[in-house]
Protein backbone atom coordinates (compact mmCIF):
# COMPACT_ATOMS: atom_id res chain seq x y z
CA UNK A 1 127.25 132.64 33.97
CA UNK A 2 124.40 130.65 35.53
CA UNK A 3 125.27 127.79 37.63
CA UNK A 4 123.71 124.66 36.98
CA UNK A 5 122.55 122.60 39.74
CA UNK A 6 125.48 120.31 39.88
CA UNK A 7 127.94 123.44 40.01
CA UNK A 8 125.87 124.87 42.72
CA UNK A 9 126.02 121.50 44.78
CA UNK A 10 130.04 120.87 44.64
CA UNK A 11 130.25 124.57 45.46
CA UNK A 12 128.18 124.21 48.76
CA UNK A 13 129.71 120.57 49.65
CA UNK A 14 133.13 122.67 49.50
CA UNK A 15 131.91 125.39 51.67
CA UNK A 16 130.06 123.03 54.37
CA UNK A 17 133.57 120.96 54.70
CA UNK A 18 132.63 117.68 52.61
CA UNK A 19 135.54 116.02 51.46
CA UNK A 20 135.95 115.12 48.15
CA UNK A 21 134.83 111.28 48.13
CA UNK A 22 132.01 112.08 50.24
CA UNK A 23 131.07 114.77 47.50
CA UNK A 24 131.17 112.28 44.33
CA UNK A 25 129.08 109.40 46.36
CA UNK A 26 126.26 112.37 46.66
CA UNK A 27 126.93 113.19 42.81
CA UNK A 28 127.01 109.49 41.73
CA UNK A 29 123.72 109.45 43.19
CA UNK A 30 122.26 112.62 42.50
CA UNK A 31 121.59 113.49 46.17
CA UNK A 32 121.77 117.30 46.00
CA UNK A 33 121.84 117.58 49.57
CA UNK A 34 121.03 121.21 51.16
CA UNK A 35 123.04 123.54 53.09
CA UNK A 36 121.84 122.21 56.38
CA UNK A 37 122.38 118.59 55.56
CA UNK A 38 125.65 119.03 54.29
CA UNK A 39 126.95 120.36 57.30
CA UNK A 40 125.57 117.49 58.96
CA UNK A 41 127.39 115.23 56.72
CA UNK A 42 130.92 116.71 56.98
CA UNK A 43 130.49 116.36 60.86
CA UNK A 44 129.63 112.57 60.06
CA UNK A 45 132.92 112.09 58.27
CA UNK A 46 134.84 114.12 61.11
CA UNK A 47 133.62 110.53 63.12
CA UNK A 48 136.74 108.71 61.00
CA UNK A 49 139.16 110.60 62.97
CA UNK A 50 140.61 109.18 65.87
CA UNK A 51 139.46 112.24 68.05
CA UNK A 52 136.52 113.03 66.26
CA UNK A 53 133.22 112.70 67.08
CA UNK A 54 131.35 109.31 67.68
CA UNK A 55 128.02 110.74 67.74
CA UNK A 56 125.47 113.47 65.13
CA UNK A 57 122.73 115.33 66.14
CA UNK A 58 120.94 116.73 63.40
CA UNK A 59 117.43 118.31 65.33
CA UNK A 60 115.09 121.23 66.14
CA UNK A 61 112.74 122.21 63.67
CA UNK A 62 109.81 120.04 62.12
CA UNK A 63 110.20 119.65 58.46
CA UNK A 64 113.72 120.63 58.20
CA UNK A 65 114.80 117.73 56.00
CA UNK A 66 116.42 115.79 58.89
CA UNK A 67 115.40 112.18 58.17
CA UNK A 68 116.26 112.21 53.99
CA UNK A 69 119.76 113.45 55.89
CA UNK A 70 120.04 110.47 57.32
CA UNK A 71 119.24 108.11 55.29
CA UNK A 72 121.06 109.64 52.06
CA UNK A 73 124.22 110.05 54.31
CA UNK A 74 123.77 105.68 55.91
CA UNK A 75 123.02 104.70 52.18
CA UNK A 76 124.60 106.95 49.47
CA UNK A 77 127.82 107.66 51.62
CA UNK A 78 128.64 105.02 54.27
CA UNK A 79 126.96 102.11 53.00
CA UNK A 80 128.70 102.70 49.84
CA UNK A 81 132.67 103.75 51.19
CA UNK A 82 132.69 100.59 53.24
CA UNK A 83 132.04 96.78 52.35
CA UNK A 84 129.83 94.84 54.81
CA UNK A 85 128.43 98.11 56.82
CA UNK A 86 125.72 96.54 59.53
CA UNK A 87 123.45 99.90 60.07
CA UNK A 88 120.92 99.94 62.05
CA UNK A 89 117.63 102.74 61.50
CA UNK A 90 115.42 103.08 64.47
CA UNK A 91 112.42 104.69 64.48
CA UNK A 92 109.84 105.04 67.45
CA UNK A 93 107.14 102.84 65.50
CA UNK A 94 107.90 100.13 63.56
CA UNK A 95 105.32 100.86 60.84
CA UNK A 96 105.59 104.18 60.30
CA UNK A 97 109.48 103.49 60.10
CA UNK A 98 109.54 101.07 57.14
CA UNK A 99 107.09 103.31 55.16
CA UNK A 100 109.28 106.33 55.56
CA UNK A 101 112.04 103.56 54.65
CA UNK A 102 110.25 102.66 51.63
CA UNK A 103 109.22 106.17 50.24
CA UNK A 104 112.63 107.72 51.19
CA UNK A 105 114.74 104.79 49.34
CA UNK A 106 112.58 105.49 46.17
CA UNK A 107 113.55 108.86 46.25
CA UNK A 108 117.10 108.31 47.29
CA UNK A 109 118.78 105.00 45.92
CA UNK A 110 117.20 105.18 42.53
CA UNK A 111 120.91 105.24 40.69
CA UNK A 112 121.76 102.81 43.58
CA UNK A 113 121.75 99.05 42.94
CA UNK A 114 120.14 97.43 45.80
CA UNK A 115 117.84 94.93 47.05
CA UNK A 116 114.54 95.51 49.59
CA UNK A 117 112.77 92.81 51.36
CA UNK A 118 109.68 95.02 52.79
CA UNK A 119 109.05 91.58 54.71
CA UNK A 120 112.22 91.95 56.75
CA UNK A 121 112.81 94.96 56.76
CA UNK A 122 116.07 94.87 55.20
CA UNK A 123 117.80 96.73 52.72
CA UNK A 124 121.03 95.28 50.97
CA UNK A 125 123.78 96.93 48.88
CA UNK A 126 125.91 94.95 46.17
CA UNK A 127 129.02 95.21 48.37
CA UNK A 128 127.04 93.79 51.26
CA UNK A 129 126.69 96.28 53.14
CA UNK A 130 123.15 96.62 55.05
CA UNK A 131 120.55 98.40 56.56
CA UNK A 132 118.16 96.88 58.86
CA UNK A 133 114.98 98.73 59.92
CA UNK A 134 114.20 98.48 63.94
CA UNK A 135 111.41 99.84 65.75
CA UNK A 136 111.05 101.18 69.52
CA UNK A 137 107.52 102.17 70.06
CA UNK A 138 108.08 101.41 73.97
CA UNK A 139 111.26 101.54 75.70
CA UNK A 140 111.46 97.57 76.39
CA UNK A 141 111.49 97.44 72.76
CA UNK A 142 115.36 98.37 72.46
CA UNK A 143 116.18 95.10 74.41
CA UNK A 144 115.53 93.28 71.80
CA UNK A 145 118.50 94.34 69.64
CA UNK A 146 120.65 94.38 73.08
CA UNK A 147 124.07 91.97 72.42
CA UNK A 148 123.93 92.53 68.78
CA UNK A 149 126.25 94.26 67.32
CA UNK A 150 126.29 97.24 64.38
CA UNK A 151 129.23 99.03 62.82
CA UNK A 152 126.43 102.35 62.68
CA UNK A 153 122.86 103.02 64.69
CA UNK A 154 120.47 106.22 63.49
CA UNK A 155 117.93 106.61 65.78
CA UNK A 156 115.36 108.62 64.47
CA UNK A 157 113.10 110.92 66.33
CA UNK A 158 115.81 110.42 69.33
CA UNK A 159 114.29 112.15 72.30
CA UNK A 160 111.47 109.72 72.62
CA UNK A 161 114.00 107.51 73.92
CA UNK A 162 114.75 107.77 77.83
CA UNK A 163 118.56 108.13 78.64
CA UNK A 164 118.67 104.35 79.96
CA UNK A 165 117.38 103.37 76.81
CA UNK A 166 120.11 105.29 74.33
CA UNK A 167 123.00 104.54 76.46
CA UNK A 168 121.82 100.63 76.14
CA UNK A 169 121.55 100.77 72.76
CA UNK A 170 124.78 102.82 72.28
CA UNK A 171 126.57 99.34 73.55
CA UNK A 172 125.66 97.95 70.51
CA UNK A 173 127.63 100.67 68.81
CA UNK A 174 130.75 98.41 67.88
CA UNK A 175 133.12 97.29 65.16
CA UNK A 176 136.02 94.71 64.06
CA UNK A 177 136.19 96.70 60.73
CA UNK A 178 139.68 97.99 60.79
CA UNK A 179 138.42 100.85 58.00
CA UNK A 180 135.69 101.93 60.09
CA UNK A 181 135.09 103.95 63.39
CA UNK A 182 131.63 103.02 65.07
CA UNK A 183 129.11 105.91 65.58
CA UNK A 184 125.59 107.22 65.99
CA UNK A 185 123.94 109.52 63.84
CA UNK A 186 120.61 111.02 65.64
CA UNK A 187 117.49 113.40 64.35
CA UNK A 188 114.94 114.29 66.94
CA UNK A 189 112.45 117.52 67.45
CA UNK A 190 111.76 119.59 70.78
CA UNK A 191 110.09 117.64 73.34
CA UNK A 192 109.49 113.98 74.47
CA UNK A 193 110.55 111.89 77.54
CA UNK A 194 114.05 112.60 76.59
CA UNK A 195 113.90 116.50 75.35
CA UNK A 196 116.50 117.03 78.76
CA UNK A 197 119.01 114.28 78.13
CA UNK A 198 119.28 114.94 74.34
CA UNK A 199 119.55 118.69 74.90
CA UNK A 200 122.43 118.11 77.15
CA UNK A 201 124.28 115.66 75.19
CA UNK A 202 124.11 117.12 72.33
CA UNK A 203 122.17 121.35 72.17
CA UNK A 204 124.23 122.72 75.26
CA UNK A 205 127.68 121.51 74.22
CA UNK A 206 127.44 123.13 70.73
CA UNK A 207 125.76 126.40 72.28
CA UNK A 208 128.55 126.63 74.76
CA UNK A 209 131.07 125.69 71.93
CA UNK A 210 132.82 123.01 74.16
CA UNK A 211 131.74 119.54 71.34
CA UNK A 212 134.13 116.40 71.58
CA UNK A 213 132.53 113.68 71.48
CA UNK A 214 129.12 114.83 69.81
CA UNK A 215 128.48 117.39 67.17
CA UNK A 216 125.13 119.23 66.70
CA UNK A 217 123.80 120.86 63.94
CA UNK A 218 120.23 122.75 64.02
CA UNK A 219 117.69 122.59 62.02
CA UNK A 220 115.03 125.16 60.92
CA UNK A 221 112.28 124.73 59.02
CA UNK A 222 113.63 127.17 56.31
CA UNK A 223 116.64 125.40 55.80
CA UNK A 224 114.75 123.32 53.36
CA UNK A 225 113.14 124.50 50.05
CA UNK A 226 111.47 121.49 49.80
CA UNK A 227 108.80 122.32 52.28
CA UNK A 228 105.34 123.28 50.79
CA UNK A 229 104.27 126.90 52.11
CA UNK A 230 100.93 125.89 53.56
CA UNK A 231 103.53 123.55 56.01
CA UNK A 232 105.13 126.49 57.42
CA UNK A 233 102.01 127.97 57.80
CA UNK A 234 100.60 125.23 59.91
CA UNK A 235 103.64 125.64 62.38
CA UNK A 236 103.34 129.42 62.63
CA UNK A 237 99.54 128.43 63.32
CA UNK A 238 100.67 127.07 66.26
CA UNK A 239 101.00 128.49 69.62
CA UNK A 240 102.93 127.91 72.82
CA UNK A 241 106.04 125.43 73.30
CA UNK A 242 104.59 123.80 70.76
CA UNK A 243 105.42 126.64 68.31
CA UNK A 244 108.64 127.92 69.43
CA UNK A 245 109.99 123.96 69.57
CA UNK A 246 108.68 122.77 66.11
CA UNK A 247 108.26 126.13 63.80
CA UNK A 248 111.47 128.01 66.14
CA UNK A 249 113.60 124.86 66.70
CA UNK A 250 114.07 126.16 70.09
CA UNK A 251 115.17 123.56 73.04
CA UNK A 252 115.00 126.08 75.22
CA UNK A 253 111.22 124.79 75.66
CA UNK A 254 109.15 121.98 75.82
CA UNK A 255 105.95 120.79 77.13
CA UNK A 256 104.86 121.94 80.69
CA UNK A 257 107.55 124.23 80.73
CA UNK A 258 107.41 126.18 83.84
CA UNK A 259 110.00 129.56 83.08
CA UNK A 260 108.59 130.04 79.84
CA UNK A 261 109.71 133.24 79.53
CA UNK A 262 113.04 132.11 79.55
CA UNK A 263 115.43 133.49 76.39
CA UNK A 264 118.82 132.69 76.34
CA UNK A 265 119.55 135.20 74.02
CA UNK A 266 117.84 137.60 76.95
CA UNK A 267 118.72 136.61 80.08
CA UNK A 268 122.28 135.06 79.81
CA UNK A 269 125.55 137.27 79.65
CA UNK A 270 127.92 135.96 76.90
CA UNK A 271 131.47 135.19 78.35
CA UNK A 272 133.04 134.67 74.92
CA UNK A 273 136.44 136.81 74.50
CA UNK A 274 134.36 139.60 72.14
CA UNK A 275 130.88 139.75 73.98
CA UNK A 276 129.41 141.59 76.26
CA UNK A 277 130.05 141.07 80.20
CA UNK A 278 128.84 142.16 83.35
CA UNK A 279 130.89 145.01 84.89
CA UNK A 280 131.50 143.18 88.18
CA UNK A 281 132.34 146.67 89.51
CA UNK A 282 128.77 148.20 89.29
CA UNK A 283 127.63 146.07 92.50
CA UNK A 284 126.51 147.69 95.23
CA UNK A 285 125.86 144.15 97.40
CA UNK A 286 126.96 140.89 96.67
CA UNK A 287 125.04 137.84 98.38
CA UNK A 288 125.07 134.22 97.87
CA UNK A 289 122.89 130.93 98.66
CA UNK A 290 123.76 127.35 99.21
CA UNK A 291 121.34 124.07 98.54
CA UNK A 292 122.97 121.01 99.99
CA UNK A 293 123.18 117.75 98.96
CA UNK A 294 125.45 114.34 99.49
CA UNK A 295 123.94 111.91 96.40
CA UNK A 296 122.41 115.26 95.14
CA UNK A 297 124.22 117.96 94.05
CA UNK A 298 125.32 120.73 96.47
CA UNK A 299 125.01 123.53 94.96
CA UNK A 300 126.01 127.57 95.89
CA UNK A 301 125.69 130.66 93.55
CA UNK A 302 126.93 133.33 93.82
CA UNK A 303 124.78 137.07 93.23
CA UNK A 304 124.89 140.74 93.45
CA UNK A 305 122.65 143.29 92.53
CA UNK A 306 123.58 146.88 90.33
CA UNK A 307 122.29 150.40 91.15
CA UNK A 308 119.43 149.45 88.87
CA UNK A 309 117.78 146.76 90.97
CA UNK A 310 118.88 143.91 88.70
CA UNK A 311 120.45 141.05 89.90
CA UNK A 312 122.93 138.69 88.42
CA UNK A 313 123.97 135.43 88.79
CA UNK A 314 127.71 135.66 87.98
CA UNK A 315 129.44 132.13 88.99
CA UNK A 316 128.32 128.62 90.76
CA UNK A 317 129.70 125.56 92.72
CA UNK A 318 127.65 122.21 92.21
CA UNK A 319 129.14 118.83 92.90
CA UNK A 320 128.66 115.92 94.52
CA UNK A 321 129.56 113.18 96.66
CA UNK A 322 131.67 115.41 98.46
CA UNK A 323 132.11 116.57 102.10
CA UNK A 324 131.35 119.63 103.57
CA UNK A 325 135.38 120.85 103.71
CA UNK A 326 135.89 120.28 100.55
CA UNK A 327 132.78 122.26 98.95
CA UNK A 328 133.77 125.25 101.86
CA UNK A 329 137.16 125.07 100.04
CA UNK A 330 135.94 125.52 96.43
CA UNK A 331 133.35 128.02 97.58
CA UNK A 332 135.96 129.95 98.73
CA UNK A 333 138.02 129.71 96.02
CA UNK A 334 134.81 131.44 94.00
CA UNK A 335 134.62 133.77 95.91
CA UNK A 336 137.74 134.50 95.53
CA UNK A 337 137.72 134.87 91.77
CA UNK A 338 135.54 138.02 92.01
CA UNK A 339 138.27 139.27 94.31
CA UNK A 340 135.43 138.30 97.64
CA UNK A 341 135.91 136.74 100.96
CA UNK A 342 132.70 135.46 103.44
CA UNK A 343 132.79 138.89 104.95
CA UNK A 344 131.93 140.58 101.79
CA UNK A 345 128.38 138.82 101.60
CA UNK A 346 125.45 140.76 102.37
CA UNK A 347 123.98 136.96 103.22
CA UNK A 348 124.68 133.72 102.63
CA UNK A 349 121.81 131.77 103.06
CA UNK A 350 121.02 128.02 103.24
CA UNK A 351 118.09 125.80 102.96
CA UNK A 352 116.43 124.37 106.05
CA UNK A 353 118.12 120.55 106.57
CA UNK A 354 121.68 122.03 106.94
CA UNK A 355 120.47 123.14 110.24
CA UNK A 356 118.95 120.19 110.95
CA UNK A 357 120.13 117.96 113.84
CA UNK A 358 121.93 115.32 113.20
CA UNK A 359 122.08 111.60 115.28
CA UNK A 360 124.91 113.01 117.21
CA UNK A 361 123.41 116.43 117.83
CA UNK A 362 125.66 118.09 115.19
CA UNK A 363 124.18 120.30 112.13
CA UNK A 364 125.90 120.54 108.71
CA UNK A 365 125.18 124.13 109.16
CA UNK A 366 128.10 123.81 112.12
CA UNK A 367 130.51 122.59 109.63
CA UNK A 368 130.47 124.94 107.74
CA UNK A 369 130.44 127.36 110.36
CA UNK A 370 134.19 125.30 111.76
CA UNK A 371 135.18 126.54 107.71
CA UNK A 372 134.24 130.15 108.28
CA UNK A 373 130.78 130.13 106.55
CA UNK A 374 128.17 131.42 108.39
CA UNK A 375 125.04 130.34 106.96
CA UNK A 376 121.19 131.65 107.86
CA UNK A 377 117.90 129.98 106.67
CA UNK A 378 116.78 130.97 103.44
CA UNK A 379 113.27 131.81 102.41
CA UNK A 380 111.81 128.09 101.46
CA UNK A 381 108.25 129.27 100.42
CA UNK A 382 108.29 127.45 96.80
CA UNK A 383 105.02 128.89 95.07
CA UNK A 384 106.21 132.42 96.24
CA UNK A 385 109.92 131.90 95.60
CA UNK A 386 109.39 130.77 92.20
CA UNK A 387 107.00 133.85 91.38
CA UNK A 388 110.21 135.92 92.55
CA UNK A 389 112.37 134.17 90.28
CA UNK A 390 109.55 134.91 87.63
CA UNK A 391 108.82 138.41 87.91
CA UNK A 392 112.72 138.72 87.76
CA UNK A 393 113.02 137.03 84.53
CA UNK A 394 110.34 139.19 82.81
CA UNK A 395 108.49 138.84 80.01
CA UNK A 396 111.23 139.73 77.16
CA UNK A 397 108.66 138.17 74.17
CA UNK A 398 106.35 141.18 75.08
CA UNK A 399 108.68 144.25 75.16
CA UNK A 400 108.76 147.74 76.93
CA UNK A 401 106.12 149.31 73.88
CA UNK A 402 103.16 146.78 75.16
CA UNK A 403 104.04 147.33 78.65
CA UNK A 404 105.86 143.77 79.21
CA UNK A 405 107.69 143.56 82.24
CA UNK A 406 111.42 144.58 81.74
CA UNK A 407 113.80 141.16 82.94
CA UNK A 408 116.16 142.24 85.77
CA UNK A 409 117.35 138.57 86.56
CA UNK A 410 120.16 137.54 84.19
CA UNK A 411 123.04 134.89 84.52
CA UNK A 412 126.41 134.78 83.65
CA UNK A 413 127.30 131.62 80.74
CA UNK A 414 129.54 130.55 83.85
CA UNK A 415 126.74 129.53 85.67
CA UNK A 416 125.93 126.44 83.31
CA UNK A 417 124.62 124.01 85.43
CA UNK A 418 121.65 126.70 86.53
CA UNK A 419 121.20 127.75 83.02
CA UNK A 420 121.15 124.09 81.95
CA UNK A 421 118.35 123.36 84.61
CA UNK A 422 116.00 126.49 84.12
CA UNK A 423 114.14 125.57 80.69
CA UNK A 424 113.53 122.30 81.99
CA UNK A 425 111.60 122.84 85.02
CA UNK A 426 107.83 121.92 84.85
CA UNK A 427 104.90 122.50 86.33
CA UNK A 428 103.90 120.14 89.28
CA UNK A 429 100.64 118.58 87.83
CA UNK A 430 99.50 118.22 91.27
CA UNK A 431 100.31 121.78 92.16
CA UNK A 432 100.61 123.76 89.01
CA UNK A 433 102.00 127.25 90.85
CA UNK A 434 104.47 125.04 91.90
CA UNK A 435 107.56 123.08 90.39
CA UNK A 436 107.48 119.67 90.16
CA UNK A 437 110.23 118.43 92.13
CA UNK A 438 113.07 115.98 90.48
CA UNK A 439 115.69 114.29 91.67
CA UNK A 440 119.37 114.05 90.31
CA UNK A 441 119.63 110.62 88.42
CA UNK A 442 122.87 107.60 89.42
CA UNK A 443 124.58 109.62 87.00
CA UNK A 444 124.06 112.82 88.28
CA UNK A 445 121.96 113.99 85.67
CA UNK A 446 119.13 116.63 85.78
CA UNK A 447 117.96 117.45 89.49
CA UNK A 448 116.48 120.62 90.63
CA UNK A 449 119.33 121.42 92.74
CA UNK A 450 120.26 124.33 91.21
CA UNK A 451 116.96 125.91 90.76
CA UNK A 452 115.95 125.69 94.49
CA UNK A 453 119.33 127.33 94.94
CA UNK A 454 118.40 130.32 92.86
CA UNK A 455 114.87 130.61 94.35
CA UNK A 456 116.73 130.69 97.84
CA UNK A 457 118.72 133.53 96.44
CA UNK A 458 116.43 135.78 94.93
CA UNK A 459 113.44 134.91 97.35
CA UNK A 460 115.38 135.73 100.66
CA UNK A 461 115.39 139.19 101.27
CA UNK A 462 118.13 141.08 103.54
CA UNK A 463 117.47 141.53 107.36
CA UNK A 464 116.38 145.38 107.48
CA UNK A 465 113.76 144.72 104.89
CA UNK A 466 112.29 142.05 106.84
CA UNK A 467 112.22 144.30 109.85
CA UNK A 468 110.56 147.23 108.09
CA UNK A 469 108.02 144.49 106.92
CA UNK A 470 107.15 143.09 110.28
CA UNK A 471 106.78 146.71 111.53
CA UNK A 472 104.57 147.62 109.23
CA UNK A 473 106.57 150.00 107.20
């Protein structure tokens, strides 16, 4: 028997975890939502629990039916479930935001009674709920809705927002509605001012399957059967970042990227219960390297190298605001979980200011050194040290057959600081061999720390091959 398109709906609404009343609002108004967006909009409704989520990402891939998501979830779902909704749809220019607003409610609310005023902005439903269309083409823009309150914000386009800017205008995220648990739903592509913040609130916890207070749900442009093929063509036209983020959905790049040969899927060991893991047992030298920091993060990690001449990053230490005791303690106690003590390193090496003298003559090398870490100074050459941290990562897009470079630099998923920071490096504009420096924010977000940290470790080679150098061998 032949399904007809209604059958074929309820059946995917059941498989993507819809529940039932959520499934006859999108039926009442013949929304036949894809695969894609359903999932999206069973992890909106997981936002009425009391532990569930309080904010959607919905993101990746251009033309992946992200923004008729949203809108048929605000209008056709929420808008109608609860009386008196105050929603609030942001998009980064005002204009182009109410004309998307007015061709997408054509489509969408045609069974729906409601009124429009285009002049406002405003859209109203018969139970008085509404949704009011805001605009943020600069950042300053989003203090103009600061103090108000909404029982439901979609930003659109999300990671043209800076971090400042979202959390401000997640204060306005509240509710007296005893039916009604406040929340943000978000769509966004690759790249933008705030391509690092939005990967990290929302693309890292669901690839490291640790979500609580976010869920994140990809998109691709082939999720949706909508798309026209000479659109798909036009992204695999493109080249670059610009392809793998908007044709790929990949946020493992974006503009300026400096390791853009980095592949998850390449270079970092799974440590889930039925993947593969590195054979800690194989190394024939195990080394480590420390970046320090007080404000900034200090970081260690912790390396060895196989028989084969590839090197892996298996565990790291990175916190802040912390003495020099108290890091020696936990880097211990790393060590320790690969069965190591200090005296098992092949080196430990340090950046230059820990030996660095202090007003009273002291070093914070020599504190360390009073905790039974001896540290020596690393190799600090950046253009150099990065190129070693290059050539170990490889180039895995061109494979063995066309003579690419085999990688023989991988990390281990309990590194995820380092593996957080690598695709988000970028080229120094003043110094493009170079990486352009950044600093850990108040909320200890982003920094280099960790990078620096690995180029100390795989640019700082051990003593004997130093000597051969200087002799000449």
């Amino acid at each position: 028997m032949i399904m007809n398109e209604r059958e074929m709906f309820l059946n995917a609404a059941i498989g993507a975890g819809c529940p039932e009343d959520q499934t006859r609002n999108f039926v009442a108004a013949k929304l036949w939502l894809q695969e894609r967006q359903l999932a999206a909009s069973a992890a909106a409704r997981l936002c009425d629990r009391p532990d569930g989520p309080t904010a959607i990402g919905f993101g990746g891939a251009r033309g992946g039916g992200k923004s008729h998501w949203m809108l048929a979830q605000l209008g056709a779902d929420d808008c109608q479930r609860v009386p008196g909704l105050k929603a609030l749809l942001l998009r980064k220019v005002g204009k182009s935001n109410l004309e998307a607003f007015q061709d997408l409610r054509l489509r969408l609310f045609n069974r729906l009674p409601h009124e429009f005023s285009a002049f406002r902005g405003i859209l109203t439903f018969p139970n008085g709920s509404r949704i009011i269309a805001g605009h943020f083409l600069n950042d300053r823009d989003i203090d103009a809705y600061l103090g108000l309150e909404y029982d439901l914000i979609c930003v659109e386009e999300s990671s043209q927002l800076t971090w400042r800017k979202f959390q401000d205008i997640s204060t306005c995220c509240r509710s007296s509605k005893p039916n009604w648990r406040p929340r943000i739903y978000t769509t966004t592509n690759p790249g933008g001012v705030g391509h690092a913040w939005y990967r990290t609130k929302f693309v890292v916890p669901m690839l490291e399957r640790r979500e609580s207070d976010t869920r994140f749900i990809p998109a691709r442009v082939g999720d949706n059967a909508f798309n026209n093929p000479e659109y798909r063509r036009i992204l695999e036209g493109l080249t670059g970042w610009q392809k793998r983020a908007w044709l790929d959905g990949d946020w493992d790049i974006a503009a300026g990227q400096y390791f853009t040969m980095f592949r998850r899927d390449v270079h970092v060991l799974d440590a889930m219960p039925n993947g593969p893991t590195f054979d800690e047992t194989r190394a024939v030298e195990w080394f480590a390297a420390l970046d320090y920091g007080h404000v900034h993060y200090t970081v260690c990690l912790l390396g060895c190298k196989d028989g084969d001449g590839n090197t892996f990053v298996v565990d790291e230490h990175a916190e802040r605001l912390w003495l020099p005791q108290r890091h020696a303690a936990a880097i211990k106690a790393m060590l320790g979980r690969h069965k190591l003590t200090v005296t098992d390193l092949k080196r430990f090496v340090a950046g230059t200011d820990v030996f660095s003298r202090q007003s009273d003559g002291t070093t914070i090398a020599a504190q360390y050194a009073k905790q039974g870490i001896n540290l020596r100074p690393a190799n600090t050459d950046r253009v150099n040290g990065w190129a070693e941290v290059m050539q170990g990562l490889g180039e895995p897009d061109a494979g063995p057959a066309s003579g690419g470079v085999r990688p023989t630099l991988f990390f281990h998923s309990r590194c995820a600081r380092l593996i957080q920071t690598l695709p988000q490096l970028q080229h120094d504009p003043a110094r493009p061999e170079d990486v352009l420096k950044v600093d850990t924010d108040e909320e200890g977000v982003g920094g280099d720390d960790c990078a620096d940290t690995l180029r100390y470790l795989v640019a700082t080679k051990p003593r004997v091959l130093l000597e051969r150098k200087l002799r000449g061998f």
